[in-house]
Every structure is written in structure tokens, then in C-alpha cells.
N, C-alpha and C. Protein backbone atom coordinates (compact mmCIF):
# COMPACT_ATOMS: atom_id res chain seq x y z
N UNK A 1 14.86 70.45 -0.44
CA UNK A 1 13.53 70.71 0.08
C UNK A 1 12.52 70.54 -1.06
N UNK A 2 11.39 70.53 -0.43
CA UNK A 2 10.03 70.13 -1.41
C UNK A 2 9.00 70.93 -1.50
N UNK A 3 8.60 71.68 -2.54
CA UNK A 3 7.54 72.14 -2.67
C UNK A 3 6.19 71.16 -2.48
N UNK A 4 5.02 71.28 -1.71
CA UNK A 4 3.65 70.25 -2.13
C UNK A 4 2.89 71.58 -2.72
N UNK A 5 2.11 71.31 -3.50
CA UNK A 5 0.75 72.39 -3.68
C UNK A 5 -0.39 71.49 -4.66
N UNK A 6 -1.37 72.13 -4.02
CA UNK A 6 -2.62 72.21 -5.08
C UNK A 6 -2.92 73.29 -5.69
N UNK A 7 -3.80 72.69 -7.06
CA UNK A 7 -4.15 73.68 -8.12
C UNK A 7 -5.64 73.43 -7.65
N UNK A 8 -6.23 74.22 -7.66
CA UNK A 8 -7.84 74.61 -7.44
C UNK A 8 -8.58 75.85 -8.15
N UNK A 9 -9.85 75.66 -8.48
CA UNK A 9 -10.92 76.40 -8.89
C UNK A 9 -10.99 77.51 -8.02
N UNK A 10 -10.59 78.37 -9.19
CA UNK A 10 -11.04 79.97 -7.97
C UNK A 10 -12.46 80.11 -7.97
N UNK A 11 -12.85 79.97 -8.58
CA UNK A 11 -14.50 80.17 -8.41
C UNK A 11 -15.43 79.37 -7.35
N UNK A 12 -14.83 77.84 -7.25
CA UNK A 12 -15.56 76.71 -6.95
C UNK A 12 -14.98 76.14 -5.25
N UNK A 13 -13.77 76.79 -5.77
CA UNK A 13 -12.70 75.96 -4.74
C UNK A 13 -12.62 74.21 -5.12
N UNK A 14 -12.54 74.19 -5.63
CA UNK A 14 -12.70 72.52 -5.83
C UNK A 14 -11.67 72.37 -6.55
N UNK A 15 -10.69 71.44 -5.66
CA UNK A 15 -9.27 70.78 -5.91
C UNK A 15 -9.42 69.81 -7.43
N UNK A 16 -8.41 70.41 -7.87
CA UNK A 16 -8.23 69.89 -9.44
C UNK A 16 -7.36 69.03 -9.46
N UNK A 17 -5.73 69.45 -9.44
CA UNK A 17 -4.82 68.54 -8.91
C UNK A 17 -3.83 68.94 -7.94
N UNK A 18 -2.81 67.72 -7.60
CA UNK A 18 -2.24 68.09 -6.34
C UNK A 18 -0.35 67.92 -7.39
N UNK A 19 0.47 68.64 -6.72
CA UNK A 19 1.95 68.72 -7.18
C UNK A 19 2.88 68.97 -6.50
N UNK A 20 3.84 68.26 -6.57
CA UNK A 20 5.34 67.75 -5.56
C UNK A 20 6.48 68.59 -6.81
N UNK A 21 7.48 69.00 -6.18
CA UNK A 21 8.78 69.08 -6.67
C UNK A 21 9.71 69.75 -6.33
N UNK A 22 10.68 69.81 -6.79
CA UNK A 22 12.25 70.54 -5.92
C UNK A 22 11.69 72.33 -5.13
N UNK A 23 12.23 72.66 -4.48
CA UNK A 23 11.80 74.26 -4.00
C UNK A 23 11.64 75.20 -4.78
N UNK A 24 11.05 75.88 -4.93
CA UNK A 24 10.56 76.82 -6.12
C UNK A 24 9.60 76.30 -7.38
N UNK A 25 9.13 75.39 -7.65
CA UNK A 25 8.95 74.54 -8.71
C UNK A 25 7.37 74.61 -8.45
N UNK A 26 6.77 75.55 -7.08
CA UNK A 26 5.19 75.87 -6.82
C UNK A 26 5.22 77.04 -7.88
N UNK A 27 6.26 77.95 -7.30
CA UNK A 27 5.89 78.77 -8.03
C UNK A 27 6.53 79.43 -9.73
N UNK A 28 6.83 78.39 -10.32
CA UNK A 28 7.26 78.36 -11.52
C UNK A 28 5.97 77.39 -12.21
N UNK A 29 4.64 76.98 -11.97
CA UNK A 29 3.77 76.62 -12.62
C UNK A 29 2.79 77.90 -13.10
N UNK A 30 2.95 77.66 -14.81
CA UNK A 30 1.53 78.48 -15.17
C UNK A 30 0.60 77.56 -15.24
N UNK A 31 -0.72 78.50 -14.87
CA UNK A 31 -1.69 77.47 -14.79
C UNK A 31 -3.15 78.40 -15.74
N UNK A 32 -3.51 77.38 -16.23
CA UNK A 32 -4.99 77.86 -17.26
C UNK A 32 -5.68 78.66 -16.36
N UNK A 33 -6.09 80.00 -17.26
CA UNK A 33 -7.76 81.12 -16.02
C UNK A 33 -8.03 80.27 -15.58
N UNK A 34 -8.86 81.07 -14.51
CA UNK A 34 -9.72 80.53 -13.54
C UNK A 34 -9.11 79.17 -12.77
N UNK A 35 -7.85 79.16 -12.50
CA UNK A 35 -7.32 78.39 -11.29
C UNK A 35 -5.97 79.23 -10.57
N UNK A 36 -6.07 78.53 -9.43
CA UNK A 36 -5.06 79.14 -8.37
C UNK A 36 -4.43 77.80 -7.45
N UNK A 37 -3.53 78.32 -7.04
CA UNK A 37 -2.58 77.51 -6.67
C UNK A 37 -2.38 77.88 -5.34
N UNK A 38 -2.32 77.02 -4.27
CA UNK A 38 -1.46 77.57 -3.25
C UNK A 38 -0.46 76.26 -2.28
N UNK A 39 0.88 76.51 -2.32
CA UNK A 39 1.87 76.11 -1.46
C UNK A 39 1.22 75.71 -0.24
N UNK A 40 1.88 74.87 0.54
CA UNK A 40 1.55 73.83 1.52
C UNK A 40 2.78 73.27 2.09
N UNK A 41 2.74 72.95 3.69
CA UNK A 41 3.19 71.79 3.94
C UNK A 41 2.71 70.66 3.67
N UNK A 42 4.07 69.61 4.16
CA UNK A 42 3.43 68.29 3.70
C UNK A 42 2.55 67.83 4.68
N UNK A 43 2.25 67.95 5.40
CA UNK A 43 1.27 67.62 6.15
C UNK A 43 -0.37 68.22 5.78
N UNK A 44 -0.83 69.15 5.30
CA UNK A 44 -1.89 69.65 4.69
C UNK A 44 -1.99 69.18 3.28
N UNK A 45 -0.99 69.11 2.75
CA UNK A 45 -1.00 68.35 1.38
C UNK A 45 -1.21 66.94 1.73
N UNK A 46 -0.62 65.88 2.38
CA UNK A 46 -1.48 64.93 2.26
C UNK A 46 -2.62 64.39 2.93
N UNK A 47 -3.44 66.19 3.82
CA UNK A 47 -4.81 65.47 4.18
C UNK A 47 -5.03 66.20 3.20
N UNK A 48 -5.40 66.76 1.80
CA UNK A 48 -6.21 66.96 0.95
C UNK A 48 -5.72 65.96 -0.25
N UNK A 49 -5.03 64.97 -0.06
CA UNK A 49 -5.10 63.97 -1.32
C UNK A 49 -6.02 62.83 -1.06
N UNK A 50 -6.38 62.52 0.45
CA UNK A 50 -7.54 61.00 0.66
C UNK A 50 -8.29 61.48 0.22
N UNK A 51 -9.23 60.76 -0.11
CA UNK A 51 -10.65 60.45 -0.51
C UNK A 51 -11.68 61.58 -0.19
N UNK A 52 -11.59 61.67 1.23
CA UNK A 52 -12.74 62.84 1.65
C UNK A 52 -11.18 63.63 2.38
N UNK A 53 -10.95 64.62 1.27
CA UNK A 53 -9.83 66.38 2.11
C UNK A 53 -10.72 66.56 3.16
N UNK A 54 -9.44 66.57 3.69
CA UNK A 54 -9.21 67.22 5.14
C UNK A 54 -8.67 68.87 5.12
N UNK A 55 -9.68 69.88 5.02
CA UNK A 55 -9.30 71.64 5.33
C UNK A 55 -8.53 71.68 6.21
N UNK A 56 -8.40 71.29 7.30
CA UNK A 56 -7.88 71.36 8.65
C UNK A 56 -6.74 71.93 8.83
N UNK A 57 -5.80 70.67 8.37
CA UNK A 57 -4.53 70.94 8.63
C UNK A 57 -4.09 72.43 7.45
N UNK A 58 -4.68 72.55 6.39
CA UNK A 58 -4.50 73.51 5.58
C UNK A 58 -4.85 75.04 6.45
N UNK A 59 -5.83 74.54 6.99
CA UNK A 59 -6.45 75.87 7.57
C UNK A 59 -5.79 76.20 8.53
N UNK A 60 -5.11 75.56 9.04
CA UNK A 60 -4.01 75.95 10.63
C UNK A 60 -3.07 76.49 10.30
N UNK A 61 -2.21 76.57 8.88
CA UNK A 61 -1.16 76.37 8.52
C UNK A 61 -1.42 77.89 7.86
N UNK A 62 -2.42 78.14 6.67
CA UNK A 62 -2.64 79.58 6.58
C UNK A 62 -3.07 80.62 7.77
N UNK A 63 -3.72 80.34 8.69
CA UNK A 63 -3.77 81.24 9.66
C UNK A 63 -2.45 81.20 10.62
N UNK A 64 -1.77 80.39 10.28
CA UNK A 64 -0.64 80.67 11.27
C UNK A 64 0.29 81.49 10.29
N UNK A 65 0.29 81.69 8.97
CA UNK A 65 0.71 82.81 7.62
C UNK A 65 0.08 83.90 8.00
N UNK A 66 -1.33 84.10 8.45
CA UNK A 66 -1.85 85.25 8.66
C UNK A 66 -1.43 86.16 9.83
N UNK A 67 -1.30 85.10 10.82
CA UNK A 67 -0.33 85.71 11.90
C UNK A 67 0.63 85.73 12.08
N UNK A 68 1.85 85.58 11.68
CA UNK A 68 2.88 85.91 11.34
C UNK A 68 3.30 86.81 10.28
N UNK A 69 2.23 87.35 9.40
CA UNK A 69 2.14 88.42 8.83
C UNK A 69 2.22 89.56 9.98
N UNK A 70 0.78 89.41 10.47
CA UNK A 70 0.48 90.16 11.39
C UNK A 70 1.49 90.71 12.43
N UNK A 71 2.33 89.38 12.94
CA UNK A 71 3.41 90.13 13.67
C UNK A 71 4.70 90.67 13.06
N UNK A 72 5.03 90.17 11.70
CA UNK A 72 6.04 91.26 11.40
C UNK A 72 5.90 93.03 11.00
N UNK A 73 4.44 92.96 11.14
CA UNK A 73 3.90 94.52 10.85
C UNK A 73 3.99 95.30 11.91
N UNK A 74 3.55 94.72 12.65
CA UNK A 74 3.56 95.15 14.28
C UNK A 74 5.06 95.34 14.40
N UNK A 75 6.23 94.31 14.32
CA UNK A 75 7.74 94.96 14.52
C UNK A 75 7.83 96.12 13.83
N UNK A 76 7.68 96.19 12.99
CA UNK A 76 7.90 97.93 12.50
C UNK A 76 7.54 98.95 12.88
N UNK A 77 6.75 98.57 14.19
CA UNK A 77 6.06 99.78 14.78
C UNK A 77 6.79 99.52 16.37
N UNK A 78 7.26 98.57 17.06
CA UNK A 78 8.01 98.42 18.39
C UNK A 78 9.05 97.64 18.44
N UNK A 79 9.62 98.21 19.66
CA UNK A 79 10.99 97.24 19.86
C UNK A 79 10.20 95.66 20.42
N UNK A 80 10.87 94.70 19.82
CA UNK A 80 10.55 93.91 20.30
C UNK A 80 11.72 92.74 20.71
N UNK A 81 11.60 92.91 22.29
CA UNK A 81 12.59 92.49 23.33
C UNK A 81 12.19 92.50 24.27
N UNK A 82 13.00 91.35 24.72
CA UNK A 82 12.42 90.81 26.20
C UNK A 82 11.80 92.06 27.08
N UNK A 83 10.49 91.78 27.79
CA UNK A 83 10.10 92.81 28.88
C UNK A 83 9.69 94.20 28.12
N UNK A 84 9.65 94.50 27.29
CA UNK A 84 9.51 95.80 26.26
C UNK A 84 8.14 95.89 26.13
N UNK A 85 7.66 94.97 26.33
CA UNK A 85 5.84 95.53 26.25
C UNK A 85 5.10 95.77 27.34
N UNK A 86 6.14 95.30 28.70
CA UNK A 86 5.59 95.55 29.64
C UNK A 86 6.38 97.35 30.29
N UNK A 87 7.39 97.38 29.61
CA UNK A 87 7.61 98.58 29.61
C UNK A 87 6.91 99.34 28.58
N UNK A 88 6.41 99.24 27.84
CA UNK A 88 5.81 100.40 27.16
C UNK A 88 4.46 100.17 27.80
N UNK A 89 3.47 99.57 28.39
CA UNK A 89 2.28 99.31 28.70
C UNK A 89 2.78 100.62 30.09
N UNK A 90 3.80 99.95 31.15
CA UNK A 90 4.36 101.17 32.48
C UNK A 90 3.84 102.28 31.64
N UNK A 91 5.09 102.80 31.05
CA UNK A 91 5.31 104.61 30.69
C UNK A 91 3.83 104.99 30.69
N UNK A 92 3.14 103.84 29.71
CA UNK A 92 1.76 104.78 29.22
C UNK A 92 1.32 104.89 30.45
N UNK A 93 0.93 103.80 31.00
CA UNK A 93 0.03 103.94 32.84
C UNK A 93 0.95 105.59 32.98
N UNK A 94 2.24 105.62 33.41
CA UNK A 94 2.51 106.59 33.73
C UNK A 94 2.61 107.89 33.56
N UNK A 95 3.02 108.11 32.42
CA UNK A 95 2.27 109.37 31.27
C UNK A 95 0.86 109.97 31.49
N UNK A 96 0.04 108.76 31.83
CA UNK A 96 -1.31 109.32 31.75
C UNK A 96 -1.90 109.76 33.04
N UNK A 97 -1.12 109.40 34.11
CA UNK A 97 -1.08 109.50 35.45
C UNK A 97 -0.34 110.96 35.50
N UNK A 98 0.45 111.31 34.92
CA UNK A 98 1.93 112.35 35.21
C UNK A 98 0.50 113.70 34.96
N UNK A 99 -0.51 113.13 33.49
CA UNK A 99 -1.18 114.31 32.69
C UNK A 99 -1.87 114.36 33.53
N UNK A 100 -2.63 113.59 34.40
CA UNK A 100 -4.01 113.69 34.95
C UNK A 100 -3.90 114.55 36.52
N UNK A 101 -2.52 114.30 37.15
CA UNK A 101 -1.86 114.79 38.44
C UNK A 101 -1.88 116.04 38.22
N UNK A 102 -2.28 116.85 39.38
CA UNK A 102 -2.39 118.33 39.49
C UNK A 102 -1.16 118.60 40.49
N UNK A 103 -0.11 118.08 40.64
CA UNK A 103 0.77 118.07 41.44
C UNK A 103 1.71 116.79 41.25
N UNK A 104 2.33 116.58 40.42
CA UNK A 104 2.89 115.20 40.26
C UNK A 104 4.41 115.70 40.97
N UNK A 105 4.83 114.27 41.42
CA UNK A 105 6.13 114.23 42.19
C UNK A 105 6.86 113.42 41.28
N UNK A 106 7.64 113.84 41.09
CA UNK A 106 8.84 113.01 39.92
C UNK A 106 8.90 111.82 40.67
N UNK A 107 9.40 111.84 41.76
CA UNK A 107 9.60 110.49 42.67
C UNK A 107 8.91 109.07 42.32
N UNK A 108 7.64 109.62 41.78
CA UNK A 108 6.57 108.82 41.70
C UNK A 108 6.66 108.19 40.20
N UNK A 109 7.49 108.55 39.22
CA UNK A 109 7.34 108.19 37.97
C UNK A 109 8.47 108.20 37.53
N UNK A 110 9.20 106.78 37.83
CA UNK A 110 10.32 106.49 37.59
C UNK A 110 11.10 106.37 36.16
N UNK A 111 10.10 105.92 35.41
CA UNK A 111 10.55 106.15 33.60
C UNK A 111 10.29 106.80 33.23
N UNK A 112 9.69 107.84 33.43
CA UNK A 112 9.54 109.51 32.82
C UNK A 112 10.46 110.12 33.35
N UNK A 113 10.97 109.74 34.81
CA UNK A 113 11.95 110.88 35.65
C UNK A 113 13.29 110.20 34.70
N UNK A 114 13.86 109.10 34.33
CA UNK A 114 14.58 108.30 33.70
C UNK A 114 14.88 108.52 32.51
N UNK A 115 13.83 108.76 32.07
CA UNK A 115 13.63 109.35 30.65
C UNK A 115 14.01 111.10 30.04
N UNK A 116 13.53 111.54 31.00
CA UNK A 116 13.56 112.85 30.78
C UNK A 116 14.88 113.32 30.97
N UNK A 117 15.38 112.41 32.01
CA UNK A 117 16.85 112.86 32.17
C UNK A 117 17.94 112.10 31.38
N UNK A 118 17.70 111.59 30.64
CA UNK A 118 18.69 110.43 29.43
C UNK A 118 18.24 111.59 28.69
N UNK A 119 17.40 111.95 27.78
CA UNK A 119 16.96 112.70 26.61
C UNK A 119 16.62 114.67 26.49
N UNK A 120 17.05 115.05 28.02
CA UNK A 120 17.37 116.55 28.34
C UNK A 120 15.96 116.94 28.06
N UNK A 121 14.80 116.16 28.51
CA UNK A 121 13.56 117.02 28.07
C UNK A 121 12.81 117.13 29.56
N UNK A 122 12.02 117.66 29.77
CA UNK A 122 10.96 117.68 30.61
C UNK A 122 10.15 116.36 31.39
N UNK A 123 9.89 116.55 32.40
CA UNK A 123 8.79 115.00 32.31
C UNK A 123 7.88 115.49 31.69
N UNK A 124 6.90 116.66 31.73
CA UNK A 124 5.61 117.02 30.98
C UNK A 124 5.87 116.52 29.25
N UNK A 125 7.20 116.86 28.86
CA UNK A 125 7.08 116.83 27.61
C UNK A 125 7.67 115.07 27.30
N UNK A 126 7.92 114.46 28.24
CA UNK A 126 8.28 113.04 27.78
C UNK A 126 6.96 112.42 27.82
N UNK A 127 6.18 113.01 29.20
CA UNK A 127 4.89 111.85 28.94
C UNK A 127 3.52 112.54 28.04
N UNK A 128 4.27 113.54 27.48
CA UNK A 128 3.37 113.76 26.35
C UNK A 128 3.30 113.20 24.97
N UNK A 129 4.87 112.90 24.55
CA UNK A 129 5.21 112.13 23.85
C UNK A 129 4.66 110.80 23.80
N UNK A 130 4.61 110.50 24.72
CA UNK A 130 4.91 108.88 25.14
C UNK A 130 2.50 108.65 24.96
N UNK A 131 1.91 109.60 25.42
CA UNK A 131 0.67 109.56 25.30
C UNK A 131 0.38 109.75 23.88
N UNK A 132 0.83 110.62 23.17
CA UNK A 132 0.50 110.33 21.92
C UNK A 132 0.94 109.11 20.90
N UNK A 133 1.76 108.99 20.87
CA UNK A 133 2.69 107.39 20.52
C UNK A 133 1.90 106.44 21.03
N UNK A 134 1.55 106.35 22.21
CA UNK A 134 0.59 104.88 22.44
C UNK A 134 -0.50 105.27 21.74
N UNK A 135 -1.34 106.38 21.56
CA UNK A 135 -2.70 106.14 21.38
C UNK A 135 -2.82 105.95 19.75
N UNK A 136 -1.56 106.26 19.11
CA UNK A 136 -0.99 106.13 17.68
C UNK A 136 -1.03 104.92 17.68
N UNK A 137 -0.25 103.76 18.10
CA UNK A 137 -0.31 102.44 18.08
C UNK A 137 -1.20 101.87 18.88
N UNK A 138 -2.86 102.17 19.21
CA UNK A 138 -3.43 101.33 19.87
C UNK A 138 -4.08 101.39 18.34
N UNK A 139 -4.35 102.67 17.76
CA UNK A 139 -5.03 102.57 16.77
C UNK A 139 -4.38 101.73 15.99
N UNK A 140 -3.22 101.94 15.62
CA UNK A 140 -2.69 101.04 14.79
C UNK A 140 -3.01 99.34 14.57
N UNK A 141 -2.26 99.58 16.08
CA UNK A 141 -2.34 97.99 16.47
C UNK A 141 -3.78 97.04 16.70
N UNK A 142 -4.67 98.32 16.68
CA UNK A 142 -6.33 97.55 16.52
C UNK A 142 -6.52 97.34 15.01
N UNK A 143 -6.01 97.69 14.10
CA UNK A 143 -6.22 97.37 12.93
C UNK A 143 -5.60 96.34 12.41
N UNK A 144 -4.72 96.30 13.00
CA UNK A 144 -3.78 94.56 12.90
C UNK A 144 -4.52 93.83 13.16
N UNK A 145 -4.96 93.75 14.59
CA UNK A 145 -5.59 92.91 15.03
C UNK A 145 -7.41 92.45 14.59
N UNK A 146 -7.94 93.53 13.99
CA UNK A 146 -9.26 93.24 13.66
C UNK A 146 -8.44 92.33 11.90
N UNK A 147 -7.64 92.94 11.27
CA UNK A 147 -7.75 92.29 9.99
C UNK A 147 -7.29 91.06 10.33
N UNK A 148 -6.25 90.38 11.41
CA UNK A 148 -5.93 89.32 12.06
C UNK A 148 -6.68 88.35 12.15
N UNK A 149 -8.31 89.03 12.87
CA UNK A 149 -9.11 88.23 13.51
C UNK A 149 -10.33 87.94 12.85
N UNK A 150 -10.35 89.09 12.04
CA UNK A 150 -11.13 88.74 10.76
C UNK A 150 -10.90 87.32 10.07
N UNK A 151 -9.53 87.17 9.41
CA UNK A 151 -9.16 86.77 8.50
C UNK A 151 -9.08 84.71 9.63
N UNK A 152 -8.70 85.01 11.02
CA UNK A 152 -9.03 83.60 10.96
C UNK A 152 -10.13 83.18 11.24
N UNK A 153 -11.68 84.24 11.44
CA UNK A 153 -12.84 83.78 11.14
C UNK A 153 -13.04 83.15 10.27
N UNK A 154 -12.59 83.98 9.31
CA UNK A 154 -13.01 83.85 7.89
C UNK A 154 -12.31 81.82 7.24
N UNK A 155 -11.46 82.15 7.81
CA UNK A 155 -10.72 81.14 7.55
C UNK A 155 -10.95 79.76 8.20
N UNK A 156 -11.56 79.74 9.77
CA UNK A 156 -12.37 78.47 10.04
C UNK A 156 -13.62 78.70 9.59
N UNK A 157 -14.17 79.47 8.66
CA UNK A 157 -15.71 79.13 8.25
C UNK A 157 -15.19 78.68 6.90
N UNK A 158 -14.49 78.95 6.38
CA UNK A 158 -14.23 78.49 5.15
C UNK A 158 -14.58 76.83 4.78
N UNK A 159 -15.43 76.50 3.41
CA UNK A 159 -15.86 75.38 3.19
C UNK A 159 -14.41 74.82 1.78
N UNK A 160 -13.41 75.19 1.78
CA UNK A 160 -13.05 74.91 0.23
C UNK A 160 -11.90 75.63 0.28
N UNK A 161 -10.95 75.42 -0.52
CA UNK A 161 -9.25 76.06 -0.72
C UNK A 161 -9.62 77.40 -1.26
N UNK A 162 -10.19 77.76 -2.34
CA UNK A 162 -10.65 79.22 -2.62
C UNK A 162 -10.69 80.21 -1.25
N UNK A 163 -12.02 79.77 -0.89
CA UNK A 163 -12.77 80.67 0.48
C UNK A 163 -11.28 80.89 1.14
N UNK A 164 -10.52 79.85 1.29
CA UNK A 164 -9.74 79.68 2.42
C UNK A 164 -8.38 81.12 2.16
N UNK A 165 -8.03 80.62 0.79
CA UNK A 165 -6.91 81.64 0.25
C UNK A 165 -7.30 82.90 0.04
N UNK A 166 -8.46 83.29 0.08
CA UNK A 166 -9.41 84.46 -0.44
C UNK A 166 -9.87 85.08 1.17
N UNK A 167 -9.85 84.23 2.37
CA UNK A 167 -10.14 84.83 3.77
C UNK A 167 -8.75 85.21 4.14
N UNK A 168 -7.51 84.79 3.64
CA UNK A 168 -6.10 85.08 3.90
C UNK A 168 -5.45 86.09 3.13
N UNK A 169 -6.48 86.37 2.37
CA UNK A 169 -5.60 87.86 1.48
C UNK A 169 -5.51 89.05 2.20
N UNK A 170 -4.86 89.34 2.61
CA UNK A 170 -4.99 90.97 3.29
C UNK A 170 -3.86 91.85 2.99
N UNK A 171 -4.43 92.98 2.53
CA UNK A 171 -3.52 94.11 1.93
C UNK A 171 -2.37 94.36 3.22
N UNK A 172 -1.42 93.88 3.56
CA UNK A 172 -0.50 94.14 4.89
C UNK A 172 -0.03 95.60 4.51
N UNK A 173 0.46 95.93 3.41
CA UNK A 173 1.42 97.05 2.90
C UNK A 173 0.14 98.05 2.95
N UNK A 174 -1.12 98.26 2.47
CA UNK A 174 -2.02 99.13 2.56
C UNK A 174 -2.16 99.42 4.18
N UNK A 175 -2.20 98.30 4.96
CA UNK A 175 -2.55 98.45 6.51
C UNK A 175 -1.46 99.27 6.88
N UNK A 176 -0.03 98.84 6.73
CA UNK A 176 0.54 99.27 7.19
C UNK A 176 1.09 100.85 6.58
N UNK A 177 0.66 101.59 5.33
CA UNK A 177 0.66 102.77 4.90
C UNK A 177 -0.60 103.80 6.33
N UNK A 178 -1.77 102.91 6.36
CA UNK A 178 -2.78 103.36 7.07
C UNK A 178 -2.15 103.98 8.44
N UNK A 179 -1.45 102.76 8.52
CA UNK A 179 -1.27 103.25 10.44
C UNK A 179 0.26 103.95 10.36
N UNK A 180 0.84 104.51 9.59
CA UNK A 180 2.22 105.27 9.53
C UNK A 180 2.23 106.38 10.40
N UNK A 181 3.21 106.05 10.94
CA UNK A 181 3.35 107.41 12.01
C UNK A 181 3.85 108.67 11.51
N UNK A 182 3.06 109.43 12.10
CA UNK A 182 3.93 111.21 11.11
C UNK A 182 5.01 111.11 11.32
N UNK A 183 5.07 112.19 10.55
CA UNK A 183 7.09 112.28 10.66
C UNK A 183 7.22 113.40 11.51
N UNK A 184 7.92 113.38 12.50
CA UNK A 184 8.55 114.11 13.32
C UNK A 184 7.75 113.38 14.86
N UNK A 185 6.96 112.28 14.83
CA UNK A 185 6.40 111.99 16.45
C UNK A 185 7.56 111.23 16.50
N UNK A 186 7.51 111.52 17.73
CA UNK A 186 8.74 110.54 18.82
C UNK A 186 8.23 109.28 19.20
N UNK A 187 9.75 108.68 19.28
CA UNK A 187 9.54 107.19 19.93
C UNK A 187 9.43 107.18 20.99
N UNK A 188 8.63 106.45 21.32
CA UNK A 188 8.46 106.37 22.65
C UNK A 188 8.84 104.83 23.64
């Protein structure tokens, strides 16, 4: 396999030179202050070697890094398997239905009644669980998603490889300290 990358002006963004070689061999270059480097396919590497660079293909290629960041953060917070989001989207509808009912009929709430009886708890106390846990990961999961959506704004306004690598930086490990679930809430 092949490493491609360019070396560019952190300050300027303005491509200095471009470099090919065996895998790993991007990131075994030191390079003089004030430049930065960033890895590429070959396809973004050779629209920034013609005459007039092409961002494009570069820019598709880091935001599709940004989101795939994005979704391995998010696995650490859900199961992710077939139909599983449409079951966790149910419970919550139902949970919040079970809280709001001044008379709820188990009958009526099939994965709480399901639930409660796999795990020896209550329905009150499963879809209480299950209400706090979502509203834990909406917050969460809105912070994914704004630094997500940020970052590929940022990233089609970008004029230059700098802007571009500099709209793709995002602290994932800080985000994901942010949105940590206490210890002792249940899964839901």
C-alpha cells in the first residue's frame, strides 16, 4: 500500500509539496515549523497536483474522517444492531407514555412489560430508567452531532488545506469525557 500526502503552510494553507511512499512513510516525515502535513487518498492527491488544486475531492474524504469519527463515539454509547434504534426510539415513546398515564395498562407497553419481567423490576422503574438514559444520550448525541455539523461547514467553506485540517480537528476524547454517563445509570 501507498501513502500520498501533502506538506502545506499552516498559516497560509498553501501547498508546498506533494509525497508518495510505502505505508507509514506519511507519517515518518519531519517537517520544518510552520508546516503540516496531511495523508490522502489517491484520488485527492492527484486533484491537488494539476495546475489549478482541486479541494474537492480532499474535502469529501476529510469529512467523511469526521464522520466516521463521529460514529465510532456514538458506538460507545449504543448497541448498534440491526433494528436497535428503532427499538430504543419504541421504549422511549413508551416510557414517556407509561410516566404521563394516570392509569397505565401493562397490556399496552409491550417492552417495558418485557422488560420488567426479564430484569425482576417494575414497569414504573424500567421506564424510568429508560427516560433518563434517553434524555442522557439526546444530550449527548446533540453534541456529536453539532461538532459533526459544524466541522463539515467548516470544511465546505474552507478555501485551502490548512482551513480544511484545522475545520476537522475536533477534541472526540474531550466530547466524549463531556457526555459520560454516571456510574451507576442503567442501560437502557
Amino acid at each position: 500500500m501507498t501513502d500520498y500526502w501533502f506538506v502545506y503552510d499552516l498559516a497560509t494553507g498553501a501547498l508546498r509539496w506533494p509525497g508518495t511512499g510505502p505505508e507509514g512513510s506519511a507519517t515518518a516525515q519531519v517537517l520544518p515549523e510552520g508546516l503540516g502535513l496531511i495523508d490522502m487518498p489517491f484520488d485527492a492527491y492527484t486533484a491537488l497536483t494539476g495546475a489549478e488544486p482541486d479541494l474537492g475531492p480532499l474535502k469529501l474524504y476529510v469529512k467523511a474522517m469526521v464522520d466516521a469519527a463521529a460514529g465510532v463515539l456514538r458506538k460507545r454509547h449504543i448497541t448498534d444492531i440491526p433494528g436497535q434504534q428503532a427499538t430504543y426510539l419504541t421504549k422511549a415513546q413508551e416510557a414517556k407514555a407509561w410516566i404521563a398515564a394516570t392509569d397505565p395498562d401493562p397490556a399496552d407497553y409491550p417492552y417495558l412489560r418485557h422488560e420488567a419481567d426479564a430484569t425482576g423490576q417494575t414497569i414504573a422503574a424500567v421506564a424510568a430508567d429508560i427516560v433518563l438514559v434517553a434524555g442522557l444520550w439526546l444530550e449527548g448525541d446533540a453534541m456529536i452531532e453539532g461538532a459533526r455539523r459544524g466541522a463539515a461547514v467548516a470544511i465546505a467553506a474552507a478555501t485551502n488545506v490548512a482551513q480544511i485540517v484545522a475545520a476537522a480537528r475536533i477534541d472526540w476524547n474531550a466530547l466524549l469525557a463531556s457526555i459520560a454517563v454516571p456510574p451507576g445509570t442503567p442501560e437502557a
